[in-house]
Protein backbone atom coordinates (compact mmCIF):
# COMPACT_ATOMS: atom_id res chain seq x y z
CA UNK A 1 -23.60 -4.10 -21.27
CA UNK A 2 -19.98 -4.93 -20.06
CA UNK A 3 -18.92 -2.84 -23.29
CA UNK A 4 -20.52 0.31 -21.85
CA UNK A 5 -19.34 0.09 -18.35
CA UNK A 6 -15.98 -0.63 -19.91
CA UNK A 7 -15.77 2.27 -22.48
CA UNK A 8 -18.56 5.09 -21.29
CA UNK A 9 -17.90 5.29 -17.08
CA UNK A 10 -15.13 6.37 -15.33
CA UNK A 11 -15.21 3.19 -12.85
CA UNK A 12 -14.68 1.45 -16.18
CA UNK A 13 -12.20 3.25 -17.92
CA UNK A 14 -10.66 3.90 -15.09
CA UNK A 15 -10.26 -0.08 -14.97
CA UNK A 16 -8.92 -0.10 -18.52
CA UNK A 17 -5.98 2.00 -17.90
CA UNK A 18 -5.20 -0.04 -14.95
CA UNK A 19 -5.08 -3.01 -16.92
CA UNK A 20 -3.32 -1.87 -19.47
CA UNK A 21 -0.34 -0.44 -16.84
CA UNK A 22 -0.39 -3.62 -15.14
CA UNK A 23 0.54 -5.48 -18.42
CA UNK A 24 3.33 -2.89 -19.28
CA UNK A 25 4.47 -3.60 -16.22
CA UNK A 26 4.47 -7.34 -16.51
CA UNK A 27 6.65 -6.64 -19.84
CA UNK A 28 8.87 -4.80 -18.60
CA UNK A 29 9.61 -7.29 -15.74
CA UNK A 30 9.65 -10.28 -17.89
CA UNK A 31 12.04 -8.74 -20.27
CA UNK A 32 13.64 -6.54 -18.22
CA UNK A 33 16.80 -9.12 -17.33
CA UNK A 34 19.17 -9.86 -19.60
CA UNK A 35 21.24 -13.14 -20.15
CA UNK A 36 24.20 -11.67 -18.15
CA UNK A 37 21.61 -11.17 -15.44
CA UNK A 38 21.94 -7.40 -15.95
CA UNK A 39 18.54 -5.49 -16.28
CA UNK A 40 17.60 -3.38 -19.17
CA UNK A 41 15.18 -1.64 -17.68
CA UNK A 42 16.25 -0.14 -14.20
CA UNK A 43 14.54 -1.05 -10.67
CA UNK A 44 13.88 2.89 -10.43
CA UNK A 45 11.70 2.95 -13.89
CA UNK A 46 9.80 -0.65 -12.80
CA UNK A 47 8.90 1.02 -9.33
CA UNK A 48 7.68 4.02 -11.29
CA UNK A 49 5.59 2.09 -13.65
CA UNK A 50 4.11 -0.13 -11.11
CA UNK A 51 3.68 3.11 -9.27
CA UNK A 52 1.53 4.16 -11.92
CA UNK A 53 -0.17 1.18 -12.53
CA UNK A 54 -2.19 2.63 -8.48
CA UNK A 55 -2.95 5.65 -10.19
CA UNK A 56 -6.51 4.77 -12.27
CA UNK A 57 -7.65 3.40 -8.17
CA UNK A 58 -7.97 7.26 -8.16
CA UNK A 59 -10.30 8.02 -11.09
CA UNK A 60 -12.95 5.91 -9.43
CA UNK A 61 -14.43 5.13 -6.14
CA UNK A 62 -15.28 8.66 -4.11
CA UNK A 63 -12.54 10.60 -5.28
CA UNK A 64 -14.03 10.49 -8.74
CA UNK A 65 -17.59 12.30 -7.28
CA UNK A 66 -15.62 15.54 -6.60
CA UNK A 67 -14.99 17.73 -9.51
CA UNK A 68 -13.08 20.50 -9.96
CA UNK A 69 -9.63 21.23 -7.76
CA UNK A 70 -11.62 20.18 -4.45
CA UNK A 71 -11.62 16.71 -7.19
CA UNK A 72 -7.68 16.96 -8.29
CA UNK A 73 -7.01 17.21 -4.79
CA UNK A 74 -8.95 14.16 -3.44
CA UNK A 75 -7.41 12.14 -6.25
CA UNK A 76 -3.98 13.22 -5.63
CA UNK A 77 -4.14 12.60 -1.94
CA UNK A 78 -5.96 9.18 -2.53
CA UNK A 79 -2.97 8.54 -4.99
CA UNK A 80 -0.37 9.70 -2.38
CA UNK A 81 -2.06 6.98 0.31
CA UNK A 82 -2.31 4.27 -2.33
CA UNK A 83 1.43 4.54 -3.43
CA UNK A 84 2.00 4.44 0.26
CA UNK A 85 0.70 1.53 0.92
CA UNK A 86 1.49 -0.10 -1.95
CA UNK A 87 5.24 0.44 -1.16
CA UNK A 88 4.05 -0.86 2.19
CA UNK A 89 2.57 -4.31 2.02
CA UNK A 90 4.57 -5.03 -1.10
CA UNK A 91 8.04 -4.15 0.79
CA UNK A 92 6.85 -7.06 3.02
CA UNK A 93 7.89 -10.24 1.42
CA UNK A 94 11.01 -8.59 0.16
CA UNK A 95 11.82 -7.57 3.56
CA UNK A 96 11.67 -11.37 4.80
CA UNK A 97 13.60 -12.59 2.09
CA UNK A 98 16.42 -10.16 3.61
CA UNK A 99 15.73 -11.81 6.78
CA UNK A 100 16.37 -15.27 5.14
CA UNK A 101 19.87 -13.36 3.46
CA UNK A 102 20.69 -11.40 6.86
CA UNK A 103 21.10 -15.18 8.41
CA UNK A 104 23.91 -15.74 5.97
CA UNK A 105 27.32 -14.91 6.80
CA UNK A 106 28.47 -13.94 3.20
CA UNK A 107 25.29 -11.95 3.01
CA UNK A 108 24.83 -10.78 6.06
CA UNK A 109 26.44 -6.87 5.51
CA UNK A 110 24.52 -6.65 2.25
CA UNK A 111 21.24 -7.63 3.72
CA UNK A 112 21.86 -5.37 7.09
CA UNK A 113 22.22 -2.87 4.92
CA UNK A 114 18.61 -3.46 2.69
CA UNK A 115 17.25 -3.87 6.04
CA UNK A 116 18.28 -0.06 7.15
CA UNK A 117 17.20 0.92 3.97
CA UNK A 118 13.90 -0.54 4.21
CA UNK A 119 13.47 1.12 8.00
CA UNK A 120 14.25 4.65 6.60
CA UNK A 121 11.95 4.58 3.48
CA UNK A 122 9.25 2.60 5.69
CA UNK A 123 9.09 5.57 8.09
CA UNK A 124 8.52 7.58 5.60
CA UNK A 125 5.75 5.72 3.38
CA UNK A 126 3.78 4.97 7.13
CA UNK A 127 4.18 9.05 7.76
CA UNK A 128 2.43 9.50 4.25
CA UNK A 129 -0.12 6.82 4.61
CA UNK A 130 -1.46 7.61 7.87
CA UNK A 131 -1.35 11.35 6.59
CA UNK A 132 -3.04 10.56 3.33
CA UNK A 133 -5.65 8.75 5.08
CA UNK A 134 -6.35 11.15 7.53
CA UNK A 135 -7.27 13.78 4.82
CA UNK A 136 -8.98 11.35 2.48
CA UNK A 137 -11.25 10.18 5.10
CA UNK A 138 -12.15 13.95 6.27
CA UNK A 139 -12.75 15.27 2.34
CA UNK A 140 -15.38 11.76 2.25
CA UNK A 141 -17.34 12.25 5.42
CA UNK A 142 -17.34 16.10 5.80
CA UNK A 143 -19.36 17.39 3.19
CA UNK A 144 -22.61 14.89 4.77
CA UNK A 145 -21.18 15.18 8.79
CA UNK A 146 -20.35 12.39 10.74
CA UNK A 147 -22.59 9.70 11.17
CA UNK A 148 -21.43 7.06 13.56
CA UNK A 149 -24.64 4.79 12.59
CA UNK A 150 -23.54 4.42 8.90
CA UNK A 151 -22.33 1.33 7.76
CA UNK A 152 -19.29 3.59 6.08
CA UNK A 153 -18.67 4.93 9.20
CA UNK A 154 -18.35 1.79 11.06
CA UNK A 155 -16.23 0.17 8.01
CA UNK A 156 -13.70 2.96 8.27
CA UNK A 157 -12.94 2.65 11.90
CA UNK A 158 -12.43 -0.57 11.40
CA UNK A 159 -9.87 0.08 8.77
CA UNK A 160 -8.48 2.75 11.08
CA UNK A 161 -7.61 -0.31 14.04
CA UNK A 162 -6.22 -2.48 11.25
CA UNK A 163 -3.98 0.11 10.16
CA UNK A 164 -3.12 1.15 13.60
CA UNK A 165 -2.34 -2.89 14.64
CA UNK A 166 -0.17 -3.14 11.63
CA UNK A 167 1.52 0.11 12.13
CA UNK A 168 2.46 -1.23 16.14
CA UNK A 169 3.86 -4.19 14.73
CA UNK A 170 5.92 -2.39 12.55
CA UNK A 171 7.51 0.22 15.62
CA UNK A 172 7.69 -3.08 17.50
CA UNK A 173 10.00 -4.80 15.17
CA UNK A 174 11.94 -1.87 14.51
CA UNK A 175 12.46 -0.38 17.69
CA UNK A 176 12.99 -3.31 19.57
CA UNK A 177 13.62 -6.68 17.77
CA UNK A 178 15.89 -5.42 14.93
CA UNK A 179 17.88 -3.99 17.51
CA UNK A 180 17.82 -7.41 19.39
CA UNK A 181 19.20 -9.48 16.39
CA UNK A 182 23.12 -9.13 17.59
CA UNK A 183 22.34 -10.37 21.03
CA UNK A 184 19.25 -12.29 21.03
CA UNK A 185 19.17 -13.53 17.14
CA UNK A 186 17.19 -16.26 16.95
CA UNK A 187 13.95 -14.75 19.67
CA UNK A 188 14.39 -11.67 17.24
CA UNK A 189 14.17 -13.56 14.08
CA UNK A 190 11.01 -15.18 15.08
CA UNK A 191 9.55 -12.50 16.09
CA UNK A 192 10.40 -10.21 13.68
CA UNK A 193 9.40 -12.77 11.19
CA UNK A 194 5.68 -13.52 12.97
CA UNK A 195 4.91 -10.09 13.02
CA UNK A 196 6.16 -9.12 9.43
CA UNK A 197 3.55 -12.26 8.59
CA UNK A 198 0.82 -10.81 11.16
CA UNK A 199 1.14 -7.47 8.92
CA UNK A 200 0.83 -8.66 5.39
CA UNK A 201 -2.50 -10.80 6.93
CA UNK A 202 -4.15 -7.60 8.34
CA UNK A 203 -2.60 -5.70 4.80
CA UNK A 204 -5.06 -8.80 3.26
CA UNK A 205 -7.99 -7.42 5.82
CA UNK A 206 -7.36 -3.75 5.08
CA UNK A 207 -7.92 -4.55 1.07
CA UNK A 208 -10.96 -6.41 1.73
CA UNK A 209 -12.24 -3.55 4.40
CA UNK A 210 -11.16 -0.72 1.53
CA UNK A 211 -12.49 -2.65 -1.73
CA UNK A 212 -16.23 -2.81 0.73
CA UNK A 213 -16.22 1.07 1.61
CA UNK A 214 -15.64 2.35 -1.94
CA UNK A 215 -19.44 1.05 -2.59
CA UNK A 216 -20.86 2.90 0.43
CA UNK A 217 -22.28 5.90 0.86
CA UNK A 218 -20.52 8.30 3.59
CA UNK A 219 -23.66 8.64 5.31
CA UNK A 220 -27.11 7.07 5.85
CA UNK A 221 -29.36 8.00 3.05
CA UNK A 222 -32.58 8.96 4.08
C-alpha cells in the first residue's frame, strides 16, 4: 500500500523528491565546513538547494489538480509563495542571533549591518508572499466561486489574519523599534525580540492552518 502511494501518485512522489533534496541538503551542510572553518560549498549554493528542497510542496496539494499552463502557473506561483516564506520564518532565528551579536561592541557594526540586510531582503520576500498568496488563493477558489460557508473558506481567512498579524509585527519592529535601538536600546531590544518570537509562533499556526487546507475542497460539495 505505502509502496504505491510512494511510487504511483504525485502526492507521493512528490514526497520522494522532497526527501531526497532535504538529505542533499543535510550533506552539503554537514560537510560543507572545512577544518580552517572555511566552507566548501558556498552559503549562495546551500540557500539554492534548500530552496529547492520547497519545490516538490508544488507537485501536490491543489496546484497539482490543474494541468496544462493554467497548472505550470499555479505551481510556479505556489513555489514563488513557498520560497517566500520559507526565507521568512527561517530568517527568524538568524535574525535574533544578530540581535544577541548587535549587543556586542566588537560585533556590533557587523551585526547592524546583517540587520539592514535582513530589512531590505525581508521587504522584498513579504512583497512576494503576500503577492503569491493573493493569486494562489484566487486560481483555488475561482473556478467553484466563493463560498463563505466552506470549511476552506473559513480556514483561509484565517490564514489571511495570521499572515496579516505577523506581517504588523514585522513593520512594527522595523519602522519603529530598530530605529529606537540607539536611544532607547534596551525597550527596543525587548520588544523587538518579543515580537520576532510572537512571529515565528503564528509562522508555527500558519503551517498548521496551510498543512489543514491542502486536504479541503475549495467549496462545499454537494
Amino acid at each position: 500500500m505505502l509502496n504505491t502511494v510512494a511510487w504511483q501518485t504525485r502526492y507521493g512522489q512528490a514526497w520522494l523528491l522532497r526527501v531526497v533534496a532535504v538529505l542533499v541538503l543535510l550533506a552539503v551542510v554537514w560537510t560543507g565546513a572545512r577544518a580552517d572553518g572555511q566552507r566548501r560549498v558556498s552559503a549562495g549554493w546551500q540557500a539554492a538547494i534548500a530552496g529547492l528542497a520547497l519545490a516538490p510542496l508544488c507537485l501536490s496539494g491543489h496546484a497539482a489538480m490543474q494541468e496544462g499552463g493554467a497548472g505550470v502557473l499555479h505551481a510556479s506561483v505556489d513555489f514563488i509563495h513557498c520560497l517566500a516564506a520559507g526565507f521568512w520564518l527561517g530568517a527568524l532565528p538568524v535574525f535574533l542571533h544578530c540581535l544577541r551579536a548587535w549587543e556586542q561592541p566588537e560585533s556590533r557594526a557587523q551585526a547592524g549591518r546583517a540587520l539592514m540586510r535582513f530589512s531590505t531582503a525581508g521587504h522584498v520576500a513579504v512583497a512576494l508572499l503576500l503577492a503569491s498568496g493573493t493569486l494562489n488563493a484566487w486560481m483555488i477558489i475561482a473556478p467553484a466561486g466563493l463560498d463563505m460557508g466552506a470549511a476552506y473558506t473559513q480556514w483561509l481567512l484565517l490564514k489571511i489574519a495570521l499572515a496579516l498579524a505577523m506581517t504588523a509585527l514585522a513593520v512594527v519592529n522595523r519602522y519603529r523599534w530598530i530605529r529606537r535601538l540607539r536611544t532607547a536600546r534596551v525597550l527596543a531590544l525587548a520588544s523587538i525580540r518579543r515580537n520576532t518570537v510572537a512571529e515565528l509562533v503564528l509562522g508555527a499556526v500558519v503551517l498548521a492552518v496551510v498543512g489543514g487546507l491542502g486536504l479541503m475542497a475549495p467549496a462545499q460539495m454537494s
